[in-house]
Protein backbone atom coordinates (compact mmCIF):
# COMPACT_ATOMS: atom_id res chain seq x y z
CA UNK A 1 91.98 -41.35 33.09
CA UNK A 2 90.29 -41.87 29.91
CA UNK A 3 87.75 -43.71 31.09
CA UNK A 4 86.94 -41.55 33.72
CA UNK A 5 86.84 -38.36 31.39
CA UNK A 6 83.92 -40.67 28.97
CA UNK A 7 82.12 -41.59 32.02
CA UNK A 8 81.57 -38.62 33.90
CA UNK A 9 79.93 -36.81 30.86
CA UNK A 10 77.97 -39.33 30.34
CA UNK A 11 76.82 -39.50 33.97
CA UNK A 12 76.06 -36.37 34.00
CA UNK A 13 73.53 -36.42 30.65
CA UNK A 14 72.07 -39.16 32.22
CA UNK A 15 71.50 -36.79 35.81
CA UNK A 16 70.13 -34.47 33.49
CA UNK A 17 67.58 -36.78 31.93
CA UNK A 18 66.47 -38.10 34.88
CA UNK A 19 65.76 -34.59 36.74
CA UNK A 20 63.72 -33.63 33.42
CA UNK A 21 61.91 -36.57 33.66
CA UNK A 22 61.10 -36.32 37.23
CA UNK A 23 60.06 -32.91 36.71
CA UNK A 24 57.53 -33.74 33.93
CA UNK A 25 56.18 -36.70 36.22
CA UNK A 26 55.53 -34.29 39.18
CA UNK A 27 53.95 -31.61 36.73
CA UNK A 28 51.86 -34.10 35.24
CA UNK A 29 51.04 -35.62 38.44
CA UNK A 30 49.89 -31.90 39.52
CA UNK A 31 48.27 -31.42 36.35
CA UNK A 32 45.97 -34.42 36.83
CA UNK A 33 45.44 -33.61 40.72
CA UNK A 34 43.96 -30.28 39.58
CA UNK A 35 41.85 -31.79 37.02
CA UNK A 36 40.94 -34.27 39.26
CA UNK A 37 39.97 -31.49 41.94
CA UNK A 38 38.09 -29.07 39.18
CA UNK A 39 35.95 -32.17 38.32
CA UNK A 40 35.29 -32.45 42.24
CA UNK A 41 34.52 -29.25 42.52
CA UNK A 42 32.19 -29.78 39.77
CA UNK A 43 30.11 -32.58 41.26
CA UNK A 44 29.89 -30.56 44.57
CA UNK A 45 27.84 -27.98 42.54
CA UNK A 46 25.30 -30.93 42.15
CA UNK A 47 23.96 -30.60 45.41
CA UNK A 48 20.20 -30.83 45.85
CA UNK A 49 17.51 -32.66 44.34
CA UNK A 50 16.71 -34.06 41.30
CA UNK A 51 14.05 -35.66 39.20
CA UNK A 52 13.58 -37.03 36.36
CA UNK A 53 13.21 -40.49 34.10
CA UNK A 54 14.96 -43.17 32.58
CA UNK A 55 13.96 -46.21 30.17
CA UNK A 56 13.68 -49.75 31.10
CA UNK A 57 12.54 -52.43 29.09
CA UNK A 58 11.44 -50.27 26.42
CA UNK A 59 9.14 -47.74 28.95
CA UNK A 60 9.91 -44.47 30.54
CA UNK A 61 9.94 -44.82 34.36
CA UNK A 62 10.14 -41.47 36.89
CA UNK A 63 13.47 -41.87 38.51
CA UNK A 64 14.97 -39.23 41.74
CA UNK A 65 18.19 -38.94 42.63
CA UNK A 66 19.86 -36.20 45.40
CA UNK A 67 23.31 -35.01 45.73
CA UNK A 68 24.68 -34.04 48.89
CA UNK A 69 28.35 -33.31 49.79
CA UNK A 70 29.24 -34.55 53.40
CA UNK A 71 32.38 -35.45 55.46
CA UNK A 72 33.60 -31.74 55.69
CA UNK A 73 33.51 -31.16 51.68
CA UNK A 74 35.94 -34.25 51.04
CA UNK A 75 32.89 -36.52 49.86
CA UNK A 76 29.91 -36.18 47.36
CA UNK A 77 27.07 -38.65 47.97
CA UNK A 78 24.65 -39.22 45.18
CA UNK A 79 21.61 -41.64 46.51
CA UNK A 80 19.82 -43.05 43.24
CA UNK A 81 15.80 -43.73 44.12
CA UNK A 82 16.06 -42.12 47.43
CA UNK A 83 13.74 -43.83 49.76
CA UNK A 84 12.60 -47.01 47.86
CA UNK A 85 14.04 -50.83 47.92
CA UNK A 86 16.35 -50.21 45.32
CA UNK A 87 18.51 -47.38 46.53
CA UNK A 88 21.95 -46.72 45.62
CA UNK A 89 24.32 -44.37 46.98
CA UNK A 90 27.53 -43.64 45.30
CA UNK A 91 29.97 -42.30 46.67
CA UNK A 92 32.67 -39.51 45.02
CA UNK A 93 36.13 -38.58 46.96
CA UNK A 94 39.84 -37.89 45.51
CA UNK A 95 42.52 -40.41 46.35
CA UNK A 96 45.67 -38.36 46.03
CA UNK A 97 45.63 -37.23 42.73
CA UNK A 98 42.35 -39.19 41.10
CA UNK A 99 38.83 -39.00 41.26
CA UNK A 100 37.67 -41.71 42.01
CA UNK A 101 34.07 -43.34 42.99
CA UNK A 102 32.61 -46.47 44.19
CA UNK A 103 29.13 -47.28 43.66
CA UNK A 104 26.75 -49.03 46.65
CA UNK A 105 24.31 -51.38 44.44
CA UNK A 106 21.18 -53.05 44.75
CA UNK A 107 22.83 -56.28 43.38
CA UNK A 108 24.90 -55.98 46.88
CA UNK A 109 28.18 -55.46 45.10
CA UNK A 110 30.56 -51.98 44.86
CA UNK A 111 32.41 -51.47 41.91
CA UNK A 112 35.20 -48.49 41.94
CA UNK A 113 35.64 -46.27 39.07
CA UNK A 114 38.57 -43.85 38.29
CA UNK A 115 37.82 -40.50 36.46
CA UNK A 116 39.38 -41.35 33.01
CA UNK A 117 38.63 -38.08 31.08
CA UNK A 118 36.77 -34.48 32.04
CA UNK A 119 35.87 -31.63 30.26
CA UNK A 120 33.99 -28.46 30.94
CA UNK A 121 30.51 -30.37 30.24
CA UNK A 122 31.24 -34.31 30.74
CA UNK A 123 32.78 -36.64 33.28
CA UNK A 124 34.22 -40.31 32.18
CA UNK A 125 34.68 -43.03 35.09
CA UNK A 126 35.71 -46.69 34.28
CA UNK A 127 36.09 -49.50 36.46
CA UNK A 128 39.24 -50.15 38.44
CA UNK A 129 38.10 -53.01 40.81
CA UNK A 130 36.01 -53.38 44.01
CA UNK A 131 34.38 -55.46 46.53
CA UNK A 132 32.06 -58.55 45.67
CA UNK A 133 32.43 -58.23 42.11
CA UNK A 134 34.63 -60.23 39.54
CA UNK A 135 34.78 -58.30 36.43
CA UNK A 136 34.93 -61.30 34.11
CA UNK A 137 31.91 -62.97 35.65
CA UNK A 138 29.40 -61.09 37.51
CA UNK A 139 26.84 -58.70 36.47
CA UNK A 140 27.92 -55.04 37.58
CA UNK A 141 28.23 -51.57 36.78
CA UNK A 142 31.39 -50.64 34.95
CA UNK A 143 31.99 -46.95 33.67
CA UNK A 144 29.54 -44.24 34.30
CA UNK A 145 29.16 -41.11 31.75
CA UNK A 146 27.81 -37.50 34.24
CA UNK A 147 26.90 -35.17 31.30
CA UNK A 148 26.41 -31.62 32.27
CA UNK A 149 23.77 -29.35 30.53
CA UNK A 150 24.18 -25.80 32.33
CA UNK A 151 23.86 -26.30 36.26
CA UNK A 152 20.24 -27.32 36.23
CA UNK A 153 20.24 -30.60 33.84
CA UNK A 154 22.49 -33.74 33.93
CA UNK A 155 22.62 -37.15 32.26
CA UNK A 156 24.08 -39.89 33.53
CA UNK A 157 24.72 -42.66 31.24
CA UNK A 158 25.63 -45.87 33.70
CA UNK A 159 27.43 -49.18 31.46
CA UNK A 160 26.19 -52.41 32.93
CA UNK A 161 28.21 -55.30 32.29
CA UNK A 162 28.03 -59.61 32.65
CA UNK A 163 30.72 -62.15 31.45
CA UNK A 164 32.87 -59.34 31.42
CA UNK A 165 31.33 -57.73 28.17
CA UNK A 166 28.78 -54.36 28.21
CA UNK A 167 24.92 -55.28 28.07
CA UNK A 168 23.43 -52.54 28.94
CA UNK A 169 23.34 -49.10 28.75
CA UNK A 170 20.55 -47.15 31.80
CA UNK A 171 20.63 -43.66 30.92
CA UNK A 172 19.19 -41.29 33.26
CA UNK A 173 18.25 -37.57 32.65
CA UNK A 174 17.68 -35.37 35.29
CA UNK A 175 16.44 -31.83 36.24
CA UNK A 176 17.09 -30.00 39.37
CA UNK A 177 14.23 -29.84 41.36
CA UNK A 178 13.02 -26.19 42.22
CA UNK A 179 13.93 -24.65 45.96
């Protein structure tokens, strides 16, 4: 009977500990979904057309880029150089509670990035995988940096990587184009 008595307290702090915890997963996990959804919300606002420039090789090029949200308002689409040989589209959704993007390139592979950090002003998205693209070898884009300067200027800073190390840096900024 002893035994019994020791146990059963002891199950029961244990019950206890496991319902807390459960409840601080599923209020985190609904936490992060709502971040995840402001941030969304956030990139919608992007819609339109942009222009603007970006550095290569040492000299300022003109660079365009247009936002457009599609699919019913569950997708945004950015398409980088619009119209020209080297378009990219990228593409923004939420999978359950992340934000998460994966990136068409010219070098005909698509990385995925997850939204690591947001604030008010800035987006952070690393890699997390993707389709023709082996992180330790190939050449690929791997983290992207949206900056946000009111509603009518944005940066995007977009980390190139090779061998599985950073060698490059492209950073865009952008104005939105007048209606």
């Amino acid at each position: 009977m002893k035994t019994i008595a020791v146990i059963r307290p002891l199950a029961m702090a244990l019950l206890a500990a496991a319902c807390v915890s459960s409840s601080i997963a599923a209020e985190s996990k609904q936490t992060k979904a709502a971040l995840a959804m402001a941030a969304f919300e956030k990139l919608k606002g992007l819609a339109g057309e942009w222009t603007g420039e970006f550095a290569q090789e040492g000299k300022k090029q003109e660079a365009a880029v247009v936002y457009k949200t599609t699919s019913n308002g569950t997708v945004v689409m950015e398409t980088l150089f619009p119209g020209t040989r080297h378009e990219m589209i990228t593409m923004f959704y939420l999978e359950e509670d992340q934000l998460v993007l994966v990136h068409y390139c010219a070098a005909g592979n698509q990385p995925k990035m997850l939204l690591k950090t947001s604030s008010a002003d800035r987006l952070e998205f690393d890699y997390a995988g993707g389709s023709n693209v082996r992180a330790d070898k190939d050449s690929h884009m791997h983290a992207l940096r949206l900056t946000f300067d009111g509603k009518d200027k944005l940066t995007s800073d977009w980390d190139y990587f090779k061998d599985g190390k950073r060698v490059e840096t492209t950073k865009f900024s952008f104005a939105r184009k007048a209606a």
